[in-house]
C-alpha atoms as a PDB file:
ATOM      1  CA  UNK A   1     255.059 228.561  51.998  1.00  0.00           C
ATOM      2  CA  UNK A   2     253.034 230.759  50.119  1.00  0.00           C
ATOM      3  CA  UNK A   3     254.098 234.321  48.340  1.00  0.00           C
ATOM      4  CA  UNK A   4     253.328 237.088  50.011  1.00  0.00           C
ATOM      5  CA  UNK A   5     250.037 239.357  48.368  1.00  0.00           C
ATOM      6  CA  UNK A   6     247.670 239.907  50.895  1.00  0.00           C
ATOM      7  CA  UNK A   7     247.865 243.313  50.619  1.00  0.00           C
ATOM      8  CA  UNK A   8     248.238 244.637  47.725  1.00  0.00           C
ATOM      9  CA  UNK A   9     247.405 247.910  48.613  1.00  0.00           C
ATOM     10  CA  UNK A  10     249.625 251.465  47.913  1.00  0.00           C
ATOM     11  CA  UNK A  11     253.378 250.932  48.519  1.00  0.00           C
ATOM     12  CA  UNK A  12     255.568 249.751  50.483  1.00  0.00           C
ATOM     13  CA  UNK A  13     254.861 246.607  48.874  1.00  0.00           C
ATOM     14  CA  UNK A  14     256.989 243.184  50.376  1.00  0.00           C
ATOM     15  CA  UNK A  15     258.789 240.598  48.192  1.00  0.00           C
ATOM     16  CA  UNK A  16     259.655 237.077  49.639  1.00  0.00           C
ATOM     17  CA  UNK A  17     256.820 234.659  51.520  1.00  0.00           C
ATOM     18  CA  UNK A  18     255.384 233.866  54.696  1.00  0.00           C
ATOM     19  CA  UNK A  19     253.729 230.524  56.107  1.00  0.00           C
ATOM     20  CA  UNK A  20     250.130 231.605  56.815  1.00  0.00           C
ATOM     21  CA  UNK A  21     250.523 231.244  60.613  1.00  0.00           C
ATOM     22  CA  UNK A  22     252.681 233.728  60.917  1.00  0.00           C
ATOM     23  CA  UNK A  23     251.140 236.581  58.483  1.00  0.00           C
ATOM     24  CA  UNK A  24     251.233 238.663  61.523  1.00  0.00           C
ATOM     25  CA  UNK A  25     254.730 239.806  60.887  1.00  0.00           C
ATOM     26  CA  UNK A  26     253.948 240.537  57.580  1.00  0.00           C
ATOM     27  CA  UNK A  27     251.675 243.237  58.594  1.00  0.00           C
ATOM     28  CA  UNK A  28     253.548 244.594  61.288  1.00  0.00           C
ATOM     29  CA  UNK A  29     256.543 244.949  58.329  1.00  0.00           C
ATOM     30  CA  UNK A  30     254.179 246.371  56.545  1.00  0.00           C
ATOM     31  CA  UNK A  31     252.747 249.011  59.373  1.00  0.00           C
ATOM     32  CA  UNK A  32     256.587 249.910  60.193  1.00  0.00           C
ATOM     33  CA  UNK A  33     257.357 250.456  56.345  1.00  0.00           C
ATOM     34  CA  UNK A  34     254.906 252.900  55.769  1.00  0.00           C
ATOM     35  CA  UNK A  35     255.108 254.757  59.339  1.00  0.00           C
ATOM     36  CA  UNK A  36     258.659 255.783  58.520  1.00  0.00           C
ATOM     37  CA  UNK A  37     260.827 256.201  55.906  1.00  0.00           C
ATOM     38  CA  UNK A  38     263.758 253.976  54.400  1.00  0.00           C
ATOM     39  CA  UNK A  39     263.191 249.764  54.354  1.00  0.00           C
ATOM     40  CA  UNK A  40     263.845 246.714  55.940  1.00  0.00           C
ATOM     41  CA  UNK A  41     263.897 242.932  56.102  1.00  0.00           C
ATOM     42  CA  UNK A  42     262.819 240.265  58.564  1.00  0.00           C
ATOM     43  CA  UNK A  43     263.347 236.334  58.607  1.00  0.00           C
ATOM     44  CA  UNK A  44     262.047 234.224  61.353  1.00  0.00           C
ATOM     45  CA  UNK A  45     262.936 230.388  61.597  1.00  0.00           C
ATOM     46  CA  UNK A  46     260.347 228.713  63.768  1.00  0.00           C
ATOM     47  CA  UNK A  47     261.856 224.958  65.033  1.00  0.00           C
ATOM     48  CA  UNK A  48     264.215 224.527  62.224  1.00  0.00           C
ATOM     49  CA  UNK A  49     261.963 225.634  59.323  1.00  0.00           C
ATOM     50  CA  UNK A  50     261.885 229.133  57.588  1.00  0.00           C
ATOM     51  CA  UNK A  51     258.680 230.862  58.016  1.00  0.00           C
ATOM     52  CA  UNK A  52     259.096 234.704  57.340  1.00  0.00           C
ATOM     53  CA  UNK A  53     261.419 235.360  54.434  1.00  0.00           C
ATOM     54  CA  UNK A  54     260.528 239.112  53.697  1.00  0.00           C
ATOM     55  CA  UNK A  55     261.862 242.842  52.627  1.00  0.00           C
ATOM     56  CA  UNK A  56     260.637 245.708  51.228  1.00  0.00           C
ATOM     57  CA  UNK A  57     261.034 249.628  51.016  1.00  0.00           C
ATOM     58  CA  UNK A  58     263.608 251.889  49.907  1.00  0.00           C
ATOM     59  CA  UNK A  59     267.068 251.037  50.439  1.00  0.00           C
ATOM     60  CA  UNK A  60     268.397 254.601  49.872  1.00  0.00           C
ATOM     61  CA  UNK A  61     267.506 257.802  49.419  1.00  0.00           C
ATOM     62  CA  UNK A  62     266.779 257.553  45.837  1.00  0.00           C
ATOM     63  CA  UNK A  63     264.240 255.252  46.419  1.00  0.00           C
ATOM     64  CA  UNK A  64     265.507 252.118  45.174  1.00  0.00           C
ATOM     65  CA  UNK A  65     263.936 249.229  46.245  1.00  0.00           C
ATOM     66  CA  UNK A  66     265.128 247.167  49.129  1.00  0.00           C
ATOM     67  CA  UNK A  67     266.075 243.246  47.699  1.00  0.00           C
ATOM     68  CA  UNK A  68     267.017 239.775  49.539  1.00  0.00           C
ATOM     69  CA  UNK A  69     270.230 240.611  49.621  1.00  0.00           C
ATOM     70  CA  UNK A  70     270.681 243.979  50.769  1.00  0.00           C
ATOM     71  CA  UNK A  71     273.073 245.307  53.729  1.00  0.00           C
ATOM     72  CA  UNK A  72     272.032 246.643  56.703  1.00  0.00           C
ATOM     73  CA  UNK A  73     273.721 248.361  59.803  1.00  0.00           C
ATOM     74  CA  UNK A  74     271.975 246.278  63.290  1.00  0.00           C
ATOM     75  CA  UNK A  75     272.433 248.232  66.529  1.00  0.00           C
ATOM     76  CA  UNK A  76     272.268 246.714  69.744  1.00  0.00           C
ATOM     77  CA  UNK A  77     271.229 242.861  68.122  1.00  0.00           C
ATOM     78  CA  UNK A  78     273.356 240.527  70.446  1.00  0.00           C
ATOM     79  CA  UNK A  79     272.611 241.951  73.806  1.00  0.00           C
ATOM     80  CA  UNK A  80     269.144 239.345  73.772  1.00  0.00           C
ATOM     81  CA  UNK A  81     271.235 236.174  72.380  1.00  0.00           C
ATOM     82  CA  UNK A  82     274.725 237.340  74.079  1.00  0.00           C
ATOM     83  CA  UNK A  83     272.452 237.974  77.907  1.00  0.00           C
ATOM     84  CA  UNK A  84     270.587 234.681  77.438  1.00  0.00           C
ATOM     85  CA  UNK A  85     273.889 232.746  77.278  1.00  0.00           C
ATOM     86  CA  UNK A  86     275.007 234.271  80.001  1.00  0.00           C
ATOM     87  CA  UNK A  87     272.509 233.374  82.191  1.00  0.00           C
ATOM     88  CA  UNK A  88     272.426 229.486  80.644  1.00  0.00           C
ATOM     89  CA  UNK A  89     275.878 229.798  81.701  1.00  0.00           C
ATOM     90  CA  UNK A  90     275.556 230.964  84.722  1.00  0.00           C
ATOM     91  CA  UNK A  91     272.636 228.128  84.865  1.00  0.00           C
ATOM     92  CA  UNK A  92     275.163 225.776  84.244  1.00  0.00           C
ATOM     93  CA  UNK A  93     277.510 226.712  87.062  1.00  0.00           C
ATOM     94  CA  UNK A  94     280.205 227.533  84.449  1.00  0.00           C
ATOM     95  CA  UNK A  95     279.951 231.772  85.166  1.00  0.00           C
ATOM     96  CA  UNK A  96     278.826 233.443  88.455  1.00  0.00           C
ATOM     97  CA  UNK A  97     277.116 236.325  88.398  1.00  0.00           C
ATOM     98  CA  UNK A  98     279.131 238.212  91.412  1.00  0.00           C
ATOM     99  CA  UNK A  99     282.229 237.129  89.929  1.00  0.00           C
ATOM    100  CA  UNK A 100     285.040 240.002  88.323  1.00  0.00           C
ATOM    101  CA  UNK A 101     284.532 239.779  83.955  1.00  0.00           C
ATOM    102  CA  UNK A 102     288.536 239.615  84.757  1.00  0.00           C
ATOM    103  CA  UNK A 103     288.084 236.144  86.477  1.00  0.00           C
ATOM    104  CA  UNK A 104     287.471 234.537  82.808  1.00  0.00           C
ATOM    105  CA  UNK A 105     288.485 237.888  80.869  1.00  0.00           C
ATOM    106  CA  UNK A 106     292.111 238.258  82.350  1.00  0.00           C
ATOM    107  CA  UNK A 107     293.086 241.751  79.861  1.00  0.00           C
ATOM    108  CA  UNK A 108     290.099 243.148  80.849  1.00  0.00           C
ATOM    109  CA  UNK A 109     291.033 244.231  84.508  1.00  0.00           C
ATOM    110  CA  UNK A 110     292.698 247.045  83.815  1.00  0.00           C
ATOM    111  CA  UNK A 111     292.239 251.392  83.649  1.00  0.00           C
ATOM    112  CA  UNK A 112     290.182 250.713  87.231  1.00  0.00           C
ATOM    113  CA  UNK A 113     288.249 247.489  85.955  1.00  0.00           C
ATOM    114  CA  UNK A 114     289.091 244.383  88.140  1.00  0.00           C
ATOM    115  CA  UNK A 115     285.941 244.996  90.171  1.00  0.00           C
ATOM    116  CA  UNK A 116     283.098 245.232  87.964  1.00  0.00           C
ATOM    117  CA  UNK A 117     281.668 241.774  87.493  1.00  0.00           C
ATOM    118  CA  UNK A 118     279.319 239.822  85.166  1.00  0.00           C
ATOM    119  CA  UNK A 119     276.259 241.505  87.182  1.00  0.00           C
ATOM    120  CA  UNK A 120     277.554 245.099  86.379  1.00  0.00           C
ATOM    121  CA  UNK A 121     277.613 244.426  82.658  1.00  0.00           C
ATOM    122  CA  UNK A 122     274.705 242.271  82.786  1.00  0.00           C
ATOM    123  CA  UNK A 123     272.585 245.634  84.273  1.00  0.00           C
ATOM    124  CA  UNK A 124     274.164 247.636  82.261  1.00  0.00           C
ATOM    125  CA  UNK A 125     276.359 249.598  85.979  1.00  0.00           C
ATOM    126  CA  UNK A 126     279.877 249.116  84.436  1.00  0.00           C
ATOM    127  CA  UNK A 127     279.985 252.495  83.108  1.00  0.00           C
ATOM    128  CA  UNK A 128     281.324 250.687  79.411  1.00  0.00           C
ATOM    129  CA  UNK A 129     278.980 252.550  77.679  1.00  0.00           C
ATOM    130  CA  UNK A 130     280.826 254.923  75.646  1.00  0.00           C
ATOM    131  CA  UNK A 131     282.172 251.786  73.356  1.00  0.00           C
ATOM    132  CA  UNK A 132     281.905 253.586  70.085  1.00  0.00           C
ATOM    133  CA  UNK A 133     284.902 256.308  71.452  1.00  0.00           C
ATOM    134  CA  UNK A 134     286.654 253.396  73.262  1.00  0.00           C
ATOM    135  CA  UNK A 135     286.960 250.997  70.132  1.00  0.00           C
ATOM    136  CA  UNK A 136     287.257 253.980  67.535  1.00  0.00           C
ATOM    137  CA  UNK A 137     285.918 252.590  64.326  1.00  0.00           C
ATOM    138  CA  UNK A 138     283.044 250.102  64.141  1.00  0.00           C
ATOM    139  CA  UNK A 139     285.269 247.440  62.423  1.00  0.00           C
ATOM    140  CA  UNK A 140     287.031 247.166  65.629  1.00  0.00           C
ATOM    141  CA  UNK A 141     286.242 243.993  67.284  1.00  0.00           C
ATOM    142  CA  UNK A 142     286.703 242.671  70.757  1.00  0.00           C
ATOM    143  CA  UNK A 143     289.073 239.686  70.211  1.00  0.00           C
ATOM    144  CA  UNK A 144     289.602 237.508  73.543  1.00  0.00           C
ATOM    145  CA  UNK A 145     292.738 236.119  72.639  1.00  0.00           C
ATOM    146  CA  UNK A 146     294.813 238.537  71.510  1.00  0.00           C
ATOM    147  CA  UNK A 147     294.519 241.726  74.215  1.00  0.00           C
ATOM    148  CA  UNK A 148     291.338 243.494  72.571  1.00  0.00           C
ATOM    149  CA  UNK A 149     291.438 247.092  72.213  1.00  0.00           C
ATOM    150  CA  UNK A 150     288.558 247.589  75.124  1.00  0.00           C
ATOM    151  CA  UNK A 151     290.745 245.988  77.757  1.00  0.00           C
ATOM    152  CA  UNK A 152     292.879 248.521  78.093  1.00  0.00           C
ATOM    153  CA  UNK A 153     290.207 251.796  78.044  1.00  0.00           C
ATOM    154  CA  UNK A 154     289.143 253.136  80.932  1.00  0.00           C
ATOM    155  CA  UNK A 155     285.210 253.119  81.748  1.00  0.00           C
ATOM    156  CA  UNK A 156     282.996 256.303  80.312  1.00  0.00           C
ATOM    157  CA  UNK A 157     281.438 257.027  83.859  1.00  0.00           C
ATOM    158  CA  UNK A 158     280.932 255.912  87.083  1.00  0.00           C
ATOM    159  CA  UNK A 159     280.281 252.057  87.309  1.00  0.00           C
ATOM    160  CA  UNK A 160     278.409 250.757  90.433  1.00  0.00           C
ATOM    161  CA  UNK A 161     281.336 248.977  91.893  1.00  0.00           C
ATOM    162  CA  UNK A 162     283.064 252.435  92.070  1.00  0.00           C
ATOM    163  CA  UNK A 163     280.256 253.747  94.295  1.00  0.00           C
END
């Protein structure tokens, strides 16, 4: 790994490193940090091995910089990695597709839900997409075990099984 400097042009500068195959995403980082305001960080592990380590930008509005360390909200992160397990699972013969989410999610088929099924969610036809005014706070958390608060809510629109 090598530091990053191969720019060391006007700000936004970037702290951390980068293997020199990959110095791509350090200049799409780069692009993105001075097309808009604010920072950001990025980390990419390439068959076990770290290869992009790197942040930069303003973490606030005051314009202090943005460190290794520092917070940041993620929206809509887990639909790739939660969708691709899915379909491995489905792969696997351990979910179907066409099945009801209440077939392995028993508290969910409630407020008009025991038809929609893993393909509903899956393309996004469930009509669950209201989820910040059915789970309240953003600490809420879906909990499987225990009777999570979205079980009982009713869908935000029409779902496709409803048609």
């Amino acid at each position: 790994m090598v530091p990053w400097s191969r720019d060391p042009g006007p700000p936004p500068s970037l702290d951390g490193f980068v293997h020199p195959e990959f110095t791509g995403v350090a200049d799409e980082l780069r692009r993105m940090l001075r097309s808009a305001p604010g920072g950001a960080a990025v980390c990419v592990w390439h068959r076990g091995t770290c290869v992009v380590d790197l942040w930069g930008g303003a973490r606030d509005a005051e314009g202090a910089p943005w460190e290794r360390d520092t917070m940041a909200p993620s929206f809509s992160t887990t639909k790739g990695v939660a969708s691709t397990l899915l379909h491995v699972m489905v792969d696997q013969g351990r979910l179907e597709y066409d099945a009801p989410v209440a077939r392995y999610w028993p508290q969910f088929a409630q407020a008009g839900k025991e038809r929609i099924t893993l393909r509903h969610v899956l393309a996004r036809e469930s009509g669950l997409y209201h989820i910040r005014q059915m789970i309240g706070r953003c600490g809420a958390r879906i909990r499987l075990r225990s009777g999570p608060r979205i079980a009982g809510r009713q869908a935000g629109g029409l779902p496709a099984h409803a048609r």
